[in-house]
C-alpha atoms as a PDB file:
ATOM      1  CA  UNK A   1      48.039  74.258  93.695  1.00  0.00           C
ATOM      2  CA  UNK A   2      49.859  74.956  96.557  1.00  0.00           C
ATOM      3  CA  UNK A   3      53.028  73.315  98.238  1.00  0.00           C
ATOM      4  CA  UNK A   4      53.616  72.943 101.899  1.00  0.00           C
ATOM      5  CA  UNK A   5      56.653  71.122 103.347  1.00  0.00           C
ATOM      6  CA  UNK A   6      56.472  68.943 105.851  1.00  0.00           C
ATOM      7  CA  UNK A   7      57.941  69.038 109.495  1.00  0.00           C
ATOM      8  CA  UNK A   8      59.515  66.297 110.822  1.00  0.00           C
ATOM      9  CA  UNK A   9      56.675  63.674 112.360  1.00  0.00           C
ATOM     10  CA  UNK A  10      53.451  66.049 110.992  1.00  0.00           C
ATOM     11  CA  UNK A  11      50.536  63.839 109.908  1.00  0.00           C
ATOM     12  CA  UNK A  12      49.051  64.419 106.947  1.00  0.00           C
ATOM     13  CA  UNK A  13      45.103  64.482 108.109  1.00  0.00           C
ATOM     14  CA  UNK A  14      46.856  67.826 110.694  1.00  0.00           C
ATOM     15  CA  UNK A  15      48.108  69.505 107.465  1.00  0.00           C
ATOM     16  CA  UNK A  16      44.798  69.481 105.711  1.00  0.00           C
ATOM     17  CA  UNK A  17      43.097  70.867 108.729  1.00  0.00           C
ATOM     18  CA  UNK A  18      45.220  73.781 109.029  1.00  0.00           C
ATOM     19  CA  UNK A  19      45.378  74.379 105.675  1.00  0.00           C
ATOM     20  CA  UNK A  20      41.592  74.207 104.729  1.00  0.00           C
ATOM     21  CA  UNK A  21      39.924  73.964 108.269  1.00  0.00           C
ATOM     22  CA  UNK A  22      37.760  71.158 107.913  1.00  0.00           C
ATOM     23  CA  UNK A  23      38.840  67.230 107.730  1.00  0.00           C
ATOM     24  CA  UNK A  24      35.537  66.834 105.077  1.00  0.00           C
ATOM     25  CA  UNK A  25      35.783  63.557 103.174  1.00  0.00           C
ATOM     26  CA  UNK A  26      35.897  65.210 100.041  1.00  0.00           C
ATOM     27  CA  UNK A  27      38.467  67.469 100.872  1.00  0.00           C
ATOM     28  CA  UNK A  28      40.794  64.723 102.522  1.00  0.00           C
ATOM     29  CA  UNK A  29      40.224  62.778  99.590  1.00  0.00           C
ATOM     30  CA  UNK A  30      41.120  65.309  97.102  1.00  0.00           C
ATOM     31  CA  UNK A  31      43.962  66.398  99.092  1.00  0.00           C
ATOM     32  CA  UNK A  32      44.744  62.488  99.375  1.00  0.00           C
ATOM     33  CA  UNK A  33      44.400  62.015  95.371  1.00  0.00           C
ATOM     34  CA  UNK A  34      47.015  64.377  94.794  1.00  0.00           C
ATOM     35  CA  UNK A  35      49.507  63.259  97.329  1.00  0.00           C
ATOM     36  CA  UNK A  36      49.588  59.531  97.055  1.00  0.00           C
ATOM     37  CA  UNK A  37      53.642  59.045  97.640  1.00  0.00           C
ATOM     38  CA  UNK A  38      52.823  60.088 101.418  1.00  0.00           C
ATOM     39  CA  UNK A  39      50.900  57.309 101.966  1.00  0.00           C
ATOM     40  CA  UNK A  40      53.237  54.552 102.832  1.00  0.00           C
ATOM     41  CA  UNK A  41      53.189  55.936 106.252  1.00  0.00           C
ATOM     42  CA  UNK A  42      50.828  57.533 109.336  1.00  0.00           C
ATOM     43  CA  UNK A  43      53.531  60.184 110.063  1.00  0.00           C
ATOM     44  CA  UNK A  44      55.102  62.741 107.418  1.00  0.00           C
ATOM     45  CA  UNK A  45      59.159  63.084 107.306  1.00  0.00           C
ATOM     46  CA  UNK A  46      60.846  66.228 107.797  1.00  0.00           C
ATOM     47  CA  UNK A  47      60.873  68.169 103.785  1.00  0.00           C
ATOM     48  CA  UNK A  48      58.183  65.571 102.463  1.00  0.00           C
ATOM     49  CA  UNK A  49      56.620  67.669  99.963  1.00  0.00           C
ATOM     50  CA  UNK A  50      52.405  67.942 100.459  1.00  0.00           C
ATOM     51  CA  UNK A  51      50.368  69.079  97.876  1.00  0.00           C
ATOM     52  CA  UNK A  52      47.628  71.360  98.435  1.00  0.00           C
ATOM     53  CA  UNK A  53      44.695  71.718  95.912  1.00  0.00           C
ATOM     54  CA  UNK A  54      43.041  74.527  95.608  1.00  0.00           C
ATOM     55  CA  UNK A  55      39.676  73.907  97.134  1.00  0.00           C
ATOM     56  CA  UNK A  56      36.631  75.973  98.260  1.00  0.00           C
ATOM     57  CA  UNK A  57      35.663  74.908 101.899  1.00  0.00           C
ATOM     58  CA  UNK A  58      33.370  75.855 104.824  1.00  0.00           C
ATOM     59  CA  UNK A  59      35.012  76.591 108.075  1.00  0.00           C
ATOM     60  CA  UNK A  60      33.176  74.317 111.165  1.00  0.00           C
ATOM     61  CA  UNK A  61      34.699  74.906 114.346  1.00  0.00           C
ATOM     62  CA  UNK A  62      32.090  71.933 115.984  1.00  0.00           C
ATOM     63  CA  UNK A  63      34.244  69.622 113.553  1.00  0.00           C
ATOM     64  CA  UNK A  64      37.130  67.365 114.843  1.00  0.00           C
ATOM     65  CA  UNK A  65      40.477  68.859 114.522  1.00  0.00           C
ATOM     66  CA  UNK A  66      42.401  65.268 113.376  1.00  0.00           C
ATOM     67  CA  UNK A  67      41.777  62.186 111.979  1.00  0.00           C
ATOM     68  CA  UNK A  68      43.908  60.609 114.385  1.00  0.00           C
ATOM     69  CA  UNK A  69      44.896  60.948 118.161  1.00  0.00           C
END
């Protein structure tokens, strides 16, 4: 598993994308299951700690970038 740490107002569904490339629903969910303290709010705080699973993925560049706008 890997760690990333969070920048100051970074959203979570942002991270996942440019970690795996792809906001899937099982990979935001697995990503989600393994960072549950970073849900009590939309917008990450600088040094929050995300974890990363390790996850195999397909790359689609037609697919939307964030969850959010």
């Amino acid at each position: 598993m890997r760690e990333y740490r969070a920048a100051e107002g970074e959203r979570l569904d942002t991270v996942i994308y440019e970690a795996y490339g792809t906001l899937e629903s099982d990979v935001v969910a697995a990503v989600i299951e393994e960072n549950k303290h970073l849900l009590v709010s939309s917008v990450l705080s600088a040094d929050d700690m995300v974890y990363l699973p390790e996850l195999e993925t397909k790359q689609d560049e037609s697919q939307a970038k964030a969850l959010w706008l």
